[in-house]
C-alpha atoms as a PDB file:
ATOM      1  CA  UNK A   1      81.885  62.168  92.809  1.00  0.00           C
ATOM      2  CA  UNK A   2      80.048  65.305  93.085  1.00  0.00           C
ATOM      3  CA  UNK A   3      80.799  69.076  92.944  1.00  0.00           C
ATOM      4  CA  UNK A   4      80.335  69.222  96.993  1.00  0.00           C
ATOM      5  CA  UNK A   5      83.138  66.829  97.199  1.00  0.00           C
ATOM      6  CA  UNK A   6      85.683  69.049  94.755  1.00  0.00           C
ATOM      7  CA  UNK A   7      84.397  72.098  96.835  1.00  0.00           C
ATOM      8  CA  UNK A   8      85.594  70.389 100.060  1.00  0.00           C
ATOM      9  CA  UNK A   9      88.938  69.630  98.881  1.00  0.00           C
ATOM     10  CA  UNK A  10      89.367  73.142  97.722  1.00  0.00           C
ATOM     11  CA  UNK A  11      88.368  74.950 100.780  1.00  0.00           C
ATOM     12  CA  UNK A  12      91.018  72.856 102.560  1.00  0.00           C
ATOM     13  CA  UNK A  13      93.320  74.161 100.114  1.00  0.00           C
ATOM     14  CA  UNK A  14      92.294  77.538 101.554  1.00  0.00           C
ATOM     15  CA  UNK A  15      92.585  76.604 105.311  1.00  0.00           C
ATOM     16  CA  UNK A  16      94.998  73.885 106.181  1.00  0.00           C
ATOM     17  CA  UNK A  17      92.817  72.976 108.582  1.00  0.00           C
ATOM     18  CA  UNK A  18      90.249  70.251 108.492  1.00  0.00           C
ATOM     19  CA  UNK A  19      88.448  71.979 111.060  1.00  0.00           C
ATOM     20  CA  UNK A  20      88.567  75.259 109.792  1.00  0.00           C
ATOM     21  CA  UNK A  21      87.490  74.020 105.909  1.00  0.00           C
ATOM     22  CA  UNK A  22      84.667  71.828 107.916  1.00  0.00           C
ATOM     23  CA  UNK A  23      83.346  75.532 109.015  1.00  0.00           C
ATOM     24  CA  UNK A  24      83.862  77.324 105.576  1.00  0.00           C
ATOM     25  CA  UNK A  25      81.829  74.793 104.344  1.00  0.00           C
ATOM     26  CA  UNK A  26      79.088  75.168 107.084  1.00  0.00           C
ATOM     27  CA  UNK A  27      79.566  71.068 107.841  1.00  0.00           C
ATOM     28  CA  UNK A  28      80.982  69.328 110.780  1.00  0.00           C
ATOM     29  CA  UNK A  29      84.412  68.085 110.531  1.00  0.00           C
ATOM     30  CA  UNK A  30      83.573  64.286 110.807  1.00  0.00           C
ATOM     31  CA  UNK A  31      80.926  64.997 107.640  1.00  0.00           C
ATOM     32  CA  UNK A  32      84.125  66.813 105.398  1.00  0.00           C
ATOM     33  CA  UNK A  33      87.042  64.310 106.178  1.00  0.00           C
ATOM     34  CA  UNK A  34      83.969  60.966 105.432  1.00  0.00           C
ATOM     35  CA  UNK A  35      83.750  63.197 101.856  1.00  0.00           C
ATOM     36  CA  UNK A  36      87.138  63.222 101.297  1.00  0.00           C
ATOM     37  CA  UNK A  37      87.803  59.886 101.958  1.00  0.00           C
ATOM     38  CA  UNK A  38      85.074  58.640  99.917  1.00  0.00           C
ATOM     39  CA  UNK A  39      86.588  60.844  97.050  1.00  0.00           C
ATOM     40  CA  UNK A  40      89.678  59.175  97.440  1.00  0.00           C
ATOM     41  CA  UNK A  41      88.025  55.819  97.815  1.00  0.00           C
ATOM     42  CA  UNK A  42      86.682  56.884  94.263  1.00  0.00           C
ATOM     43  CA  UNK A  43      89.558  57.793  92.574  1.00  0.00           C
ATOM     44  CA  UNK A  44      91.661  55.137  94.229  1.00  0.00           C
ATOM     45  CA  UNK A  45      94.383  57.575  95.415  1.00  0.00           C
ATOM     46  CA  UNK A  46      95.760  59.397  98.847  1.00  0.00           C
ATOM     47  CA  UNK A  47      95.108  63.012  98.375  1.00  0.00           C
ATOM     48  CA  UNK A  48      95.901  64.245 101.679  1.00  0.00           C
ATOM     49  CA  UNK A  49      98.749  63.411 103.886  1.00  0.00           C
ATOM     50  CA  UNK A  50      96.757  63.389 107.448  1.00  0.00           C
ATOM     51  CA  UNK A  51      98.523  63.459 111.308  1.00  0.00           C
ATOM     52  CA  UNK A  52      97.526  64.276 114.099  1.00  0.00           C
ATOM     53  CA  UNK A  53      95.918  67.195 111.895  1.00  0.00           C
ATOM     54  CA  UNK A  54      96.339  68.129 108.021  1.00  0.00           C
ATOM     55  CA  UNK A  55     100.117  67.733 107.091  1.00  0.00           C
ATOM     56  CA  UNK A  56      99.850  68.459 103.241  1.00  0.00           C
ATOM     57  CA  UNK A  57      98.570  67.521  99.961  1.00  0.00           C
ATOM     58  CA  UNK A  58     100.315  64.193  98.484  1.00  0.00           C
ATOM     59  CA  UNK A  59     102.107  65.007  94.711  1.00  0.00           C
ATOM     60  CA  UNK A  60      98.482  63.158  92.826  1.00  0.00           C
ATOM     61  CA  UNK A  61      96.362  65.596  95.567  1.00  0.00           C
ATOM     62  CA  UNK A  62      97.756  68.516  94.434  1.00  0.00           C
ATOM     63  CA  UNK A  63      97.181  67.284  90.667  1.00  0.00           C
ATOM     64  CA  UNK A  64      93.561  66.351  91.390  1.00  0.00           C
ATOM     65  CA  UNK A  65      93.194  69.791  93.400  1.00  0.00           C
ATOM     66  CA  UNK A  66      94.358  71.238  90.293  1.00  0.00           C
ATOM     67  CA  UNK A  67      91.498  69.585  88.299  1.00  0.00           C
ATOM     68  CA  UNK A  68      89.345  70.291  91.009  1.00  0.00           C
ATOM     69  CA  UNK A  69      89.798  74.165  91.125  1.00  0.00           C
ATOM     70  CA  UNK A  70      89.075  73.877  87.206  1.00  0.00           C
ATOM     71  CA  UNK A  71      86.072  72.116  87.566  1.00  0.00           C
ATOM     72  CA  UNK A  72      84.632  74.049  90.156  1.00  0.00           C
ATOM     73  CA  UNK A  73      85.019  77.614  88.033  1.00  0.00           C
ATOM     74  CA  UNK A  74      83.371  75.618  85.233  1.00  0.00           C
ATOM     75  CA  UNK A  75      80.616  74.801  87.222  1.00  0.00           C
ATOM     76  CA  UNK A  76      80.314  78.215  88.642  1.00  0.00           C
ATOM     77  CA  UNK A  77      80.665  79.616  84.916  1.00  0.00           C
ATOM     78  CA  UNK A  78      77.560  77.538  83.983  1.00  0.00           C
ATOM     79  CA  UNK A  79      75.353  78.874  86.550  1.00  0.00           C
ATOM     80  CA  UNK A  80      76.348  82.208  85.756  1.00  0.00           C
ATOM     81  CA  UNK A  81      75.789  81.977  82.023  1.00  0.00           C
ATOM     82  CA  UNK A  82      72.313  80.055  82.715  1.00  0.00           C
ATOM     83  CA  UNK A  83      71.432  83.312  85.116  1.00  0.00           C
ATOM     84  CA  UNK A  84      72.679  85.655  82.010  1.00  0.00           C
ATOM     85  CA  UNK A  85      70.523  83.652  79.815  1.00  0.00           C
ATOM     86  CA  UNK A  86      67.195  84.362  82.310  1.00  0.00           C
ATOM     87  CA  UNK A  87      68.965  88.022  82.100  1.00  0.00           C
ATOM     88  CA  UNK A  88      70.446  88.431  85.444  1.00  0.00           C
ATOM     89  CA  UNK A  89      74.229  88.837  86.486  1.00  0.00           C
ATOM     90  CA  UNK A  90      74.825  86.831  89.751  1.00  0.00           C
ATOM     91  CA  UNK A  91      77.799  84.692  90.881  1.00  0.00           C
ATOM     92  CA  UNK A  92      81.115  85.854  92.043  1.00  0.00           C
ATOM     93  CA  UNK A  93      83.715  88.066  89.918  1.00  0.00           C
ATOM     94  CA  UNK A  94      86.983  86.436  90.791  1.00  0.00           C
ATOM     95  CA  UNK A  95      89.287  89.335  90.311  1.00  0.00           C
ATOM     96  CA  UNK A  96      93.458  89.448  91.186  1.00  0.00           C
ATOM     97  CA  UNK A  97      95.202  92.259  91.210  1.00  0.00           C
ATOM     98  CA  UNK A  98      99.209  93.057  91.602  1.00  0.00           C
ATOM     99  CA  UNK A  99      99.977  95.057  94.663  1.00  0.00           C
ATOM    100  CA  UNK A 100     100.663  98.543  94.743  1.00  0.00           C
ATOM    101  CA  UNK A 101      98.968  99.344  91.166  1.00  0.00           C
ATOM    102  CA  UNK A 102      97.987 103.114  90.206  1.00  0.00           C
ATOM    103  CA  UNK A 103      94.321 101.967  90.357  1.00  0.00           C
ATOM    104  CA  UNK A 104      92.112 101.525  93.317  1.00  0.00           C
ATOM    105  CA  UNK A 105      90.086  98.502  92.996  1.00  0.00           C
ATOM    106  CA  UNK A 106      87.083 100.415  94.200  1.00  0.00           C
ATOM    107  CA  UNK A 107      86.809 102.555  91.331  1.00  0.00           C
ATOM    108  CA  UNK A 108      85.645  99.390  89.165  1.00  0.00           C
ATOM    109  CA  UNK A 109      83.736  97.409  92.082  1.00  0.00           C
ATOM    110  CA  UNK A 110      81.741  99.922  93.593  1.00  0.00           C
ATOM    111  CA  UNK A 111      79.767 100.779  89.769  1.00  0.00           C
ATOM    112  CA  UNK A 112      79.525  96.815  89.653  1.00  0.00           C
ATOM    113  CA  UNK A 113      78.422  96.677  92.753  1.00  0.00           C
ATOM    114  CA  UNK A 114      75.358  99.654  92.460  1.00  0.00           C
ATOM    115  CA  UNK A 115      74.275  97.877  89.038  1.00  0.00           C
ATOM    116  CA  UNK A 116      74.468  94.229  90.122  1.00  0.00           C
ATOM    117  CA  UNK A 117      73.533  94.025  93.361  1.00  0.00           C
ATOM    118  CA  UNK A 118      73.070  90.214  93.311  1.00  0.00           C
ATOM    119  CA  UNK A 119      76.689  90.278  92.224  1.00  0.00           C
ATOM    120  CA  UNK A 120      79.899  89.064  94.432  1.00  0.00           C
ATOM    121  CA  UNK A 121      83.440  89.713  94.595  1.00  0.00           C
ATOM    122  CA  UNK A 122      86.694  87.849  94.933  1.00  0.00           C
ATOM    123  CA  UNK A 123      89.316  89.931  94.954  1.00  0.00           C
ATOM    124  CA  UNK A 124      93.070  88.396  95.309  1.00  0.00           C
ATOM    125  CA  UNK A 125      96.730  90.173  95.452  1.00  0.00           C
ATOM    126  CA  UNK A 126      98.820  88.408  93.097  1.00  0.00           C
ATOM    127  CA  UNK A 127     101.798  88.813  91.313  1.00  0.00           C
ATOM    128  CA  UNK A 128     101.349  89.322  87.285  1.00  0.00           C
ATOM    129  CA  UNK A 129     102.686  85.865  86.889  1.00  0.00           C
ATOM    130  CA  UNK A 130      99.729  84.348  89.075  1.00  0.00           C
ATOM    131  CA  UNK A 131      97.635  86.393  87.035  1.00  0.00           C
ATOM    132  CA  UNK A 132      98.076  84.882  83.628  1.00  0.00           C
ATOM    133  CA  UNK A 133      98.069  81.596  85.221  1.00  0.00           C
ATOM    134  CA  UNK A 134      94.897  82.339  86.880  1.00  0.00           C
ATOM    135  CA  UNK A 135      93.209  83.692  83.584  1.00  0.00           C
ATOM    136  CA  UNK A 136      94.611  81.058  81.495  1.00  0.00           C
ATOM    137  CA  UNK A 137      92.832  78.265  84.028  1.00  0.00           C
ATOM    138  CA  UNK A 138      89.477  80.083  83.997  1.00  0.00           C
ATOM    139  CA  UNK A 139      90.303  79.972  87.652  1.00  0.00           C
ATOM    140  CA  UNK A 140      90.250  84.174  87.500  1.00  0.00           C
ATOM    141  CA  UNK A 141      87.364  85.976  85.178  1.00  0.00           C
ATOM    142  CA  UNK A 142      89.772  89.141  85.306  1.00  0.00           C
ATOM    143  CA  UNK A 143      93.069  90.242  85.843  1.00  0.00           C
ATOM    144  CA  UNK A 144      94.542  93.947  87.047  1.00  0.00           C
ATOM    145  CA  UNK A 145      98.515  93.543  86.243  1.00  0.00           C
ATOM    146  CA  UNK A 146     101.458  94.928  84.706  1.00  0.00           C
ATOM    147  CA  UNK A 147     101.624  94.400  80.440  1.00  0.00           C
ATOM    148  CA  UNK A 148     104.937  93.817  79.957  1.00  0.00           C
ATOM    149  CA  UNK A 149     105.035  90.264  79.562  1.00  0.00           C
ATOM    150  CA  UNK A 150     101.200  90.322  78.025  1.00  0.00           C
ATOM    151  CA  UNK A 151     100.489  89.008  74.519  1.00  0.00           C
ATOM    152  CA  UNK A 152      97.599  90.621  73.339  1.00  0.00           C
ATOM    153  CA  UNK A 153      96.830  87.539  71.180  1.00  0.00           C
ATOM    154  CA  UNK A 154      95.151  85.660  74.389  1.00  0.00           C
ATOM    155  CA  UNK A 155      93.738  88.279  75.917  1.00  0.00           C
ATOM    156  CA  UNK A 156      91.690  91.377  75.723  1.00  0.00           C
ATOM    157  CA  UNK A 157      93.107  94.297  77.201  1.00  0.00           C
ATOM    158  CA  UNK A 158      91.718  97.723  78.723  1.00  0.00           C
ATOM    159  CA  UNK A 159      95.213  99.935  79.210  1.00  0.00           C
ATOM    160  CA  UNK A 160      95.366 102.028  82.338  1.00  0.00           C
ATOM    161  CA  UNK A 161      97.157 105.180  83.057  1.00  0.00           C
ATOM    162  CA  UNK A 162     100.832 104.972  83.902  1.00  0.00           C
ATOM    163  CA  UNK A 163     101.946 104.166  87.806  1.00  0.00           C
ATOM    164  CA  UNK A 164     102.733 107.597  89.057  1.00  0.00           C
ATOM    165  CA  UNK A 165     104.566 107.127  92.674  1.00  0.00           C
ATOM    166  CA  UNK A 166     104.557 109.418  95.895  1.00  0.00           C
ATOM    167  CA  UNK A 167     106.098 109.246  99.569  1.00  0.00           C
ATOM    168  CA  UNK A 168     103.661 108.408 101.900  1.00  0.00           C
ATOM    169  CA  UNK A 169     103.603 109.508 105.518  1.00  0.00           C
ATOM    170  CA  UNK A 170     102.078 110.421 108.780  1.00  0.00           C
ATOM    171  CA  UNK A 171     101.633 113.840 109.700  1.00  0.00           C
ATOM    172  CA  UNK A 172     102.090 112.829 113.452  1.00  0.00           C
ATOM    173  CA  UNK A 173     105.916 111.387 112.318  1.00  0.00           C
ATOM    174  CA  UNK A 174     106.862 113.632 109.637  1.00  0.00           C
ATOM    175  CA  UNK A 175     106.606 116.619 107.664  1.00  0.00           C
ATOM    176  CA  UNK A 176     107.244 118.153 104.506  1.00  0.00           C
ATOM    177  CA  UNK A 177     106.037 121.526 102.788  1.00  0.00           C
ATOM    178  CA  UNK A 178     107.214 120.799  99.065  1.00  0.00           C
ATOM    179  CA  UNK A 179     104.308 119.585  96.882  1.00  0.00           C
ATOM    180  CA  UNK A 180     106.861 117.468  95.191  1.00  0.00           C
ATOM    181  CA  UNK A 181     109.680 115.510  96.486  1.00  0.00           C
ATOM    182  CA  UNK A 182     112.804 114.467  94.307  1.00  0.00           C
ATOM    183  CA  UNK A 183     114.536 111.295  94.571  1.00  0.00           C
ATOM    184  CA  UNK A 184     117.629 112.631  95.574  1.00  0.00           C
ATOM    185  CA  UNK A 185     115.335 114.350  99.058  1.00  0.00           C
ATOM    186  CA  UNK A 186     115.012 110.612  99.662  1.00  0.00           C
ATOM    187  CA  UNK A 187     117.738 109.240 100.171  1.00  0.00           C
ATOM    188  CA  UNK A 188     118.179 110.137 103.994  1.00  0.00           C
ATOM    189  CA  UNK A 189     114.734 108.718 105.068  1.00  0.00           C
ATOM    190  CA  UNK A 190     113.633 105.591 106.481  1.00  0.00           C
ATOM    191  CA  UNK A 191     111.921 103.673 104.070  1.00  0.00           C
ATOM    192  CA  UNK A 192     109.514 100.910 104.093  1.00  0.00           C
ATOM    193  CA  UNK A 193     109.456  98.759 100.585  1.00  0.00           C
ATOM    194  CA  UNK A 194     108.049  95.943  99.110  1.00  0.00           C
ATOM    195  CA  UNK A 195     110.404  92.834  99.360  1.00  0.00           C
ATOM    196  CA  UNK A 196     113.225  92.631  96.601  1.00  0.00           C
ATOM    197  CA  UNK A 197     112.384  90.748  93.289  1.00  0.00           C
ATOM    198  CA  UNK A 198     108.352  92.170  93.373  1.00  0.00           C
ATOM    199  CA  UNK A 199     107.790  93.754  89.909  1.00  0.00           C
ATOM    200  CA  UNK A 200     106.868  97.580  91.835  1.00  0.00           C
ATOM    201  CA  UNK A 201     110.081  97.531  93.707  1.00  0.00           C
ATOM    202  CA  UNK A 202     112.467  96.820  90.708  1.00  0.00           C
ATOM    203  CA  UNK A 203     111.019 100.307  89.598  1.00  0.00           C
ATOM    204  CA  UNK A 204     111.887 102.065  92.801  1.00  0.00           C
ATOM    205  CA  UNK A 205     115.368 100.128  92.896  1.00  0.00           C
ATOM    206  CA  UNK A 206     115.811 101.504  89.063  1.00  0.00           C
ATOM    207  CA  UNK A 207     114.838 104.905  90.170  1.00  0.00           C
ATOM    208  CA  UNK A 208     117.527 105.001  93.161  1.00  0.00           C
ATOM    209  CA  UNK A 209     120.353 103.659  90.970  1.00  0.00           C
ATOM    210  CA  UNK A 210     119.767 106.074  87.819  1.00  0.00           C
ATOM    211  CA  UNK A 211     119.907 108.579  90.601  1.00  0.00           C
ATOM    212  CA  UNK A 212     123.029 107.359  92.109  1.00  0.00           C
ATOM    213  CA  UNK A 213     121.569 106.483  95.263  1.00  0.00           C
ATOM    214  CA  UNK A 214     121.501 103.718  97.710  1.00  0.00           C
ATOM    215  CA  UNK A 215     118.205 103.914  99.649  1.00  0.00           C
ATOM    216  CA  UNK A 216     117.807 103.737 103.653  1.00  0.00           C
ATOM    217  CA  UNK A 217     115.462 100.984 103.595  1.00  0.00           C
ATOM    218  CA  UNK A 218     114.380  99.824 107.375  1.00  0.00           C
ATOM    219  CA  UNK A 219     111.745  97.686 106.271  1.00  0.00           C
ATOM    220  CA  UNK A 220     110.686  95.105 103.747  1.00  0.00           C
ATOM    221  CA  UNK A 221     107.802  93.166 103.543  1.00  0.00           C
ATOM    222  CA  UNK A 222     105.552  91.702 100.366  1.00  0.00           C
ATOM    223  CA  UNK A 223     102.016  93.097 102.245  1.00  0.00           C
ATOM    224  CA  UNK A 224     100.962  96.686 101.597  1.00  0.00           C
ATOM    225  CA  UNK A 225      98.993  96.735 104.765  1.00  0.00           C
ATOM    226  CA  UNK A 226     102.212  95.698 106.777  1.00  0.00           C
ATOM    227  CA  UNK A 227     104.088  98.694 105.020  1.00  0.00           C
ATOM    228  CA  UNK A 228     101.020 101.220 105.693  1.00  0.00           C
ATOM    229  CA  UNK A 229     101.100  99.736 109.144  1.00  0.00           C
ATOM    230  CA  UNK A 230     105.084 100.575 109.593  1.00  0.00           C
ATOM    231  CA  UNK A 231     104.046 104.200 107.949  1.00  0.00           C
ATOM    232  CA  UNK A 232     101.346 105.182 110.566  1.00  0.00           C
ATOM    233  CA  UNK A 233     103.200 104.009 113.367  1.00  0.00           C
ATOM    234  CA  UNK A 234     105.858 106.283 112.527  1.00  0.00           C
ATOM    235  CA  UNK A 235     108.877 103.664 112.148  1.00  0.00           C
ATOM    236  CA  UNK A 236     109.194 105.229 107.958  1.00  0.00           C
ATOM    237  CA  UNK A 237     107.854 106.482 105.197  1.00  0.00           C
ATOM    238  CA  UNK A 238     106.761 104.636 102.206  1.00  0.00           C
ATOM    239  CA  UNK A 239     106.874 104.758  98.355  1.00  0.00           C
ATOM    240  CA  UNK A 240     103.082 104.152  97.024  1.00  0.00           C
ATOM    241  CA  UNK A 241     101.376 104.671  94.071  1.00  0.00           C
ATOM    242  CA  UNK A 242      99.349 108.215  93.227  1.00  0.00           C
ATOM    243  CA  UNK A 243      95.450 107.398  93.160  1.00  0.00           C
ATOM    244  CA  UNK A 244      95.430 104.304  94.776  1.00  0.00           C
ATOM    245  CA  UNK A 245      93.389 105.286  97.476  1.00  0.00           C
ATOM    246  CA  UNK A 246      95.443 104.402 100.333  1.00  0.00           C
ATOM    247  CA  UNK A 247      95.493 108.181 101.304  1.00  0.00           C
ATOM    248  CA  UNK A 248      92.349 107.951 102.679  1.00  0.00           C
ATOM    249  CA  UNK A 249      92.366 104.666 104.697  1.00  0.00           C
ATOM    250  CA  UNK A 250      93.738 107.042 107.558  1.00  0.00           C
ATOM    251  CA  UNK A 251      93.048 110.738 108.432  1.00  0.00           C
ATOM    252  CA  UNK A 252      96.764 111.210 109.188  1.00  0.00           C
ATOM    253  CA  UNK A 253      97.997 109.753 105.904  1.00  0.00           C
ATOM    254  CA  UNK A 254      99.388 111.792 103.224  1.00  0.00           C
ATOM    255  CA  UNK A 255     100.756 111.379  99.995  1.00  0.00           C
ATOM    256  CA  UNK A 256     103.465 113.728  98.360  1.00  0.00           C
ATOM    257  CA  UNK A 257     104.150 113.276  93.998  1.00  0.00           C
ATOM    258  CA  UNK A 258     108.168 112.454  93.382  1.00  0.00           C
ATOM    259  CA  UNK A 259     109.322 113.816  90.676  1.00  0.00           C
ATOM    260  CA  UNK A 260     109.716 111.380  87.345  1.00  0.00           C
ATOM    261  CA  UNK A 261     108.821 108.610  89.508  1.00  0.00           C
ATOM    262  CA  UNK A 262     106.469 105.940  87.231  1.00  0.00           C
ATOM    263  CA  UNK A 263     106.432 102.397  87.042  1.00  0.00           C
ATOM    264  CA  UNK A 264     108.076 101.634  83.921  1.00  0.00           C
ATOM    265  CA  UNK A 265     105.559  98.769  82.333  1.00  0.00           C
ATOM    266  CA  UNK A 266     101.706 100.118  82.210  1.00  0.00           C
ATOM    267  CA  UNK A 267      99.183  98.456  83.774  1.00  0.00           C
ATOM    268  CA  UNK A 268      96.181  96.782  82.174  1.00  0.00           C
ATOM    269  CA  UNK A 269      92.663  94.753  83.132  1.00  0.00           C
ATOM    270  CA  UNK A 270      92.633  91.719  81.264  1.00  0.00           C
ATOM    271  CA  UNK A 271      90.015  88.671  80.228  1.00  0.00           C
ATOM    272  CA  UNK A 272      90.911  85.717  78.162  1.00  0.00           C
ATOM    273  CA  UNK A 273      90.026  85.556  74.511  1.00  0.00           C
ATOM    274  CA  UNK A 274      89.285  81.813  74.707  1.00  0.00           C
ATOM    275  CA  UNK A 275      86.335  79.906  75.386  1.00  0.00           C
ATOM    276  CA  UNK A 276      85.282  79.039  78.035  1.00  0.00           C
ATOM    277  CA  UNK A 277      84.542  82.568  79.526  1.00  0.00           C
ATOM    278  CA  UNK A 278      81.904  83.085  81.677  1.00  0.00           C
ATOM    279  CA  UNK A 279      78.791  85.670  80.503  1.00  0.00           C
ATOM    280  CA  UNK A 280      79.594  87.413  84.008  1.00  0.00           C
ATOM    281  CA  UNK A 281      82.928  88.306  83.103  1.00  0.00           C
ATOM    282  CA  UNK A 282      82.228  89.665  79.921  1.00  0.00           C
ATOM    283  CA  UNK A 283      79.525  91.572  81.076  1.00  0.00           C
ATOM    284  CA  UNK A 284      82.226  93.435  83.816  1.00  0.00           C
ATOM    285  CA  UNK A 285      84.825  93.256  81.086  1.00  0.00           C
ATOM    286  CA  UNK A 286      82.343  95.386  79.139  1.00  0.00           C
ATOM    287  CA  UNK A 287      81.153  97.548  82.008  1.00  0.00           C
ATOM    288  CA  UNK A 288      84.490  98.525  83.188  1.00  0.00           C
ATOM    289  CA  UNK A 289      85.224  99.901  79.125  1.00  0.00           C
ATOM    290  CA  UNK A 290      82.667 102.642  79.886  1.00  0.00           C
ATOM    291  CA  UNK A 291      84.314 102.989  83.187  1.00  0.00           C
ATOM    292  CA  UNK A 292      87.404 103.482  82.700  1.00  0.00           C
ATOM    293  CA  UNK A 293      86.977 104.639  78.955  1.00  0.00           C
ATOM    294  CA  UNK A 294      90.515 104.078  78.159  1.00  0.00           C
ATOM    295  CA  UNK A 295      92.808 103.188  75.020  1.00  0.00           C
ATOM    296  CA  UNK A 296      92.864  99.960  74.115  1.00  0.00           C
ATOM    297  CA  UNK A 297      95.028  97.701  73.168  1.00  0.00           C
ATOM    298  CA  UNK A 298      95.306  96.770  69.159  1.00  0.00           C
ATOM    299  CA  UNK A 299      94.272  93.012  68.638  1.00  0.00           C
END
């Protein structure tokens, strides 16, 4: 067994597709499946349930994949931490984020980015749930998500300003001259929202309801870029999150302030407390304190 192997069986994670892992991986498809096999042959289990094409992980596949993912940020931890050692930051900064949070991920990467240039970036959208799981299996370095289910015991935390909302729209579609909206101007407009149950819609929901009113929601779907998509074609208007940056993906995008309208829980940018943590993130854990410079957390 080697760490090409583990890397194979995690890009097909990613793909589904034998033939489209075989090209992540820069190999030809024949080469990837003959390592996969012989990594079964190894272990002495079925990992993958094969077809005519990929059809699934079996139930010990997606244990081993498990172990696999594990591995694989272990081994990229190493390297990392040997590059600190010899005083350079290289690797990749795995970083998920919840959708729709007050905080454009820019603002963090783009200081990273100008002092490490050898440094890489994963960034993920990911619910606050996925997030702690991530962390807590070293399979994230950081994590941007909401702190109401945090305890600060496991990790450290850098607390962000409070999710402020607005309505965003297109000039071509609509128009409003208030500089603030309240909820109850609302209330006759097609919305687009994030799909029901998703931690940044409960908020809106709660909103509506204290207000004693039932939204006109056209559209729901769990991808911001769907929603911005709905909101420049004209079809609604959309409730996002003040200084996220979204704004300024389009020239006809704007963003009007509702009145009392924050996320209840506060955000936060987390890293483990336990060992193993990688040099890297601690080093962008660090960085994004005198970014940021914000109030943190009391151990």
């Amino acid at each position: 067994m080697d760490i090409k192997q583990l890397k194979y069986l995690i890009a097909l994670d990613k793909t589904r597709h034998f033939g489209q892992a075989a090209a992540l991986c820069h190999i030809t498809q024949p080469t990837l499946s003959m390592r996969i096999r012989k990594l079964e042959d190894e272990l002495d289990l079925v990992l993958v349930t094969r077809g005519q094409r990929f059809e699934g992980f079996t139930e010990e596949g997606e244990r081993i994949l498990a172990w696999a993912k594990t591995l694989l940020a272990a081994h990229d931890g190493l390297r990392a931490e040997a590059a600190s050692c010899r005083g350079q930051l290289v690797g990749s900064l795995r970083l998920g984020m919840v959708p729709l949070a007050s905080l454009n991920p820019m603002q963090l990467l783009k200081p990273l980015a100008q002092r490490y240039p050898e440094l890489r970036f994963q960034l993920a959208s990911m619910t606050s749930e996925q997030i702690i799981d991530g962390l807590n299996r070293n399979q994230l370095d950081l994590g941007l998500c909401y702190l109401d289910r945090i305890d600060s015991r496991f990790f450290e935390v850098i607390r962000l300003t409070a999710t402020r909302m607005g309505l965003l729209h297109d000039v071509r579609h609509f128009e409003f001259s208030a500089p603030e909206l309240s909820w109850a101007s609302l209330g006759e407009l097609p919305l687009g929202l994030l799909t029901k149950g998703m931690h940044y819609r409960q908020s809106i929901d709660l909103s509506f309801s204290s207000h004693g009113i039932e939204p006109h929601s056209i559209l729901e779907s769990d991808s911001t870029f769907q929603l911005i998509q709905a909101v420049s074609a004209g079809i609604c208007c959309a409730i996002m999150p003040l200084q996220s940056g979204i704004e300024s993906l389009n020239e006809q995008l704007r963003i009007i302030p509702i009145a009392d309208a924050v996320v209840q829980s506060p955000i936060g940018l987390l890293m483990r407390r336990s060992e193993p943590r990688s040099a890297l993130a601690d080093k962008c854990f660090s960085d994004a304190l005198s970014i940021f410079q914000p109030e943190r957390l009391a151990r």
